[in-house]
Protein backbone atom coordinates (compact mmCIF):
# COMPACT_ATOMS: atom_id res chain seq x y z
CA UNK A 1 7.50 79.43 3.29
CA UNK A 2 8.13 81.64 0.62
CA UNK A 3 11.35 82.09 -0.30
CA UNK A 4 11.48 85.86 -0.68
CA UNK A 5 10.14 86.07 2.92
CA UNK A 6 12.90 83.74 4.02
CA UNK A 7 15.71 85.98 2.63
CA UNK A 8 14.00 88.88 3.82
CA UNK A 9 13.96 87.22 7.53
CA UNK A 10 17.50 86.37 7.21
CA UNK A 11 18.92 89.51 5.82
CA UNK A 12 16.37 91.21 8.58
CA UNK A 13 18.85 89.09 11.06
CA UNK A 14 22.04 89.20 10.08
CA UNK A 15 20.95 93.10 10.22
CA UNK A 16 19.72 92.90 13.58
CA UNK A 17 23.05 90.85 14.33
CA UNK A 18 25.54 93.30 13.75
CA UNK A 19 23.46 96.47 15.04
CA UNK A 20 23.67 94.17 18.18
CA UNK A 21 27.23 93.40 17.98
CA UNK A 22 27.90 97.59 17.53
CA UNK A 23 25.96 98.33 20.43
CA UNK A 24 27.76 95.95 22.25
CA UNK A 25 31.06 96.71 21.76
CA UNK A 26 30.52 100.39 22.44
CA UNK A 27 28.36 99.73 25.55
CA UNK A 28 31.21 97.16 27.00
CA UNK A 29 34.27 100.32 25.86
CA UNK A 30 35.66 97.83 23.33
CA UNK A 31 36.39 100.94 21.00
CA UNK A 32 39.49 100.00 19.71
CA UNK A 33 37.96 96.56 18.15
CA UNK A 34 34.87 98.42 16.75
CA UNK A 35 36.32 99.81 13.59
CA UNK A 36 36.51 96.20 12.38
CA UNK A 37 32.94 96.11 11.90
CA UNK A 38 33.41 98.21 8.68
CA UNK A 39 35.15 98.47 5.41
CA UNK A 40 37.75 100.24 4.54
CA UNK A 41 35.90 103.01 2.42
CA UNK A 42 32.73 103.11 5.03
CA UNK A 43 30.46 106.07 5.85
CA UNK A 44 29.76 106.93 9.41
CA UNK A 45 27.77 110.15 10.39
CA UNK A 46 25.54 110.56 13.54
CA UNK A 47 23.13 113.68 12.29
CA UNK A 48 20.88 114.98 14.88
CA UNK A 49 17.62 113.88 14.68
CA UNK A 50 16.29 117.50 14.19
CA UNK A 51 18.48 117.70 10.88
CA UNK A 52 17.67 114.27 10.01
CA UNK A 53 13.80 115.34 10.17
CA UNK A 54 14.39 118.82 8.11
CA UNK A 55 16.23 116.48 5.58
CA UNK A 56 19.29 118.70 6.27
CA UNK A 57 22.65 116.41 6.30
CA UNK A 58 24.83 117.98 8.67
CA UNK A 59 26.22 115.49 11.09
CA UNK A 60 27.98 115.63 14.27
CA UNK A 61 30.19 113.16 13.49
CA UNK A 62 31.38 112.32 9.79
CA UNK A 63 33.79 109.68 9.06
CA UNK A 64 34.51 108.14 5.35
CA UNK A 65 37.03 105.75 6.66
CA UNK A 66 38.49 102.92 8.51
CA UNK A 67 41.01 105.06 9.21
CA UNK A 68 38.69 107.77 10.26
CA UNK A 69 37.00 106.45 12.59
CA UNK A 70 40.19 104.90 14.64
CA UNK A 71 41.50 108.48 14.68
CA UNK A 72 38.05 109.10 16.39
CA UNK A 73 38.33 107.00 18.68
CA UNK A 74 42.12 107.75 19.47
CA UNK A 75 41.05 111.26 20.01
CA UNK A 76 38.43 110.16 22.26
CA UNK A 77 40.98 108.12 24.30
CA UNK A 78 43.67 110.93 24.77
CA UNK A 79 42.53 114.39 23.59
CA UNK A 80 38.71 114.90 25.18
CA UNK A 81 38.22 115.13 28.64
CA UNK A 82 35.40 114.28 30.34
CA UNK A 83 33.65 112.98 33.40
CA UNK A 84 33.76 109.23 33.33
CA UNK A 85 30.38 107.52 31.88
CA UNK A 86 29.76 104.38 30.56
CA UNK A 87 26.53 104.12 27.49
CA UNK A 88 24.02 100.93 27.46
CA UNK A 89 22.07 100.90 24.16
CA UNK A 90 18.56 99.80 24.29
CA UNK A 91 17.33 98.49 20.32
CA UNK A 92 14.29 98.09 19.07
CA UNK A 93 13.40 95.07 16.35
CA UNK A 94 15.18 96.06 12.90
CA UNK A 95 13.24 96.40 10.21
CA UNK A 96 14.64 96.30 6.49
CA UNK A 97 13.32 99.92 4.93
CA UNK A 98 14.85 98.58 0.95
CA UNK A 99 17.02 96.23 -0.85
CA UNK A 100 18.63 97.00 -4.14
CA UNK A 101 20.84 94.50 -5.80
CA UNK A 102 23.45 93.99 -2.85
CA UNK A 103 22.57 97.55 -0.92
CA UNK A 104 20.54 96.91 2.28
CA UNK A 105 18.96 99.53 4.19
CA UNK A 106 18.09 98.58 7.68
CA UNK A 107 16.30 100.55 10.43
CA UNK A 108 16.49 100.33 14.17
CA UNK A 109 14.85 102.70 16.63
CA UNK A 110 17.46 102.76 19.78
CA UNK A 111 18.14 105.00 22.81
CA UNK A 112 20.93 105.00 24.41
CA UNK A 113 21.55 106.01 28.41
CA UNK A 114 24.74 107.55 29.90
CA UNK A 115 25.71 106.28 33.39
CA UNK A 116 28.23 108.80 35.04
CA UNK A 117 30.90 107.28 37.83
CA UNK A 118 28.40 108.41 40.78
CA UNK A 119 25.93 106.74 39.39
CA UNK A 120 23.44 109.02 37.88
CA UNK A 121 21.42 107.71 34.83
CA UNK A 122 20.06 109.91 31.95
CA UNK A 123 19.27 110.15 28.41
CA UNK A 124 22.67 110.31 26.21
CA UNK A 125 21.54 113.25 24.82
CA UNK A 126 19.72 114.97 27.17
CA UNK A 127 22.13 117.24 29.27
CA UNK A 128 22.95 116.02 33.16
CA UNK A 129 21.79 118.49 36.17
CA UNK A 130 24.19 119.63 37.76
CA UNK A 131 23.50 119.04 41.60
């Protein structure tokens, strides 16, 4: 084989690996343990897909920290109130978009589903009916 194709299948793993592992811990409500999964000076923004598309970089959510991110999700613990829901992530394969030097950029296609505590099902984002 190759052996640019074999580094590109492993880095295309260990990328598939730890979208896995995030989706995982957020689906199963280990929040507290999923800030480990980045460093200290990391970047996290969810940006609509609409803005994404437009190329405009507003995001919902903008983090550029460890410490960030656990304030996140200590604010999601105590401040926000909501009904209870639990997410399961569905991924597609990951695909590696570019590599330069040691910057990988990885892409998955996902959805996600919300589950609410009487058992309704829907699209994360898509808004529940209220019955």
């Amino acid at each position: 084989m190759d052996p640019n194709i074999s580094e590109r299948l492993r880095l295309q793993y260990l990328a598939t690996e730890i979208n896995a592992i995030h989706a995982e811990w957020i689906d199963d409500d280990r929040l507290e343990e999923w800030p480990e999964l980045f460093a200290d000076d990391c970047i996290y923004k969810v940006i609509a897909r609409e803005n994404h598309d437009r190329n405009l970089t507003v995001s919902a959510i903008f983090c550029d920290s460890k410490g960030m991110l656990v304030d996140r999700i200590v604010s999601l613990r105590k401040a926000n109130i909501f009904p209870v829901h639990s997410y399961r992530h569905i991924l597609g394969p990951t695909r590696i978009v570019s590599e330069h030097e040691l910057k990988i950029t990885a892409q998955t296609n996902y959805t996600v589903f919300m589950t609410r505590a009487d058992g309704r099902t829907c699209p994360a984002s898509a808004p529940m009916a209220q019955i």
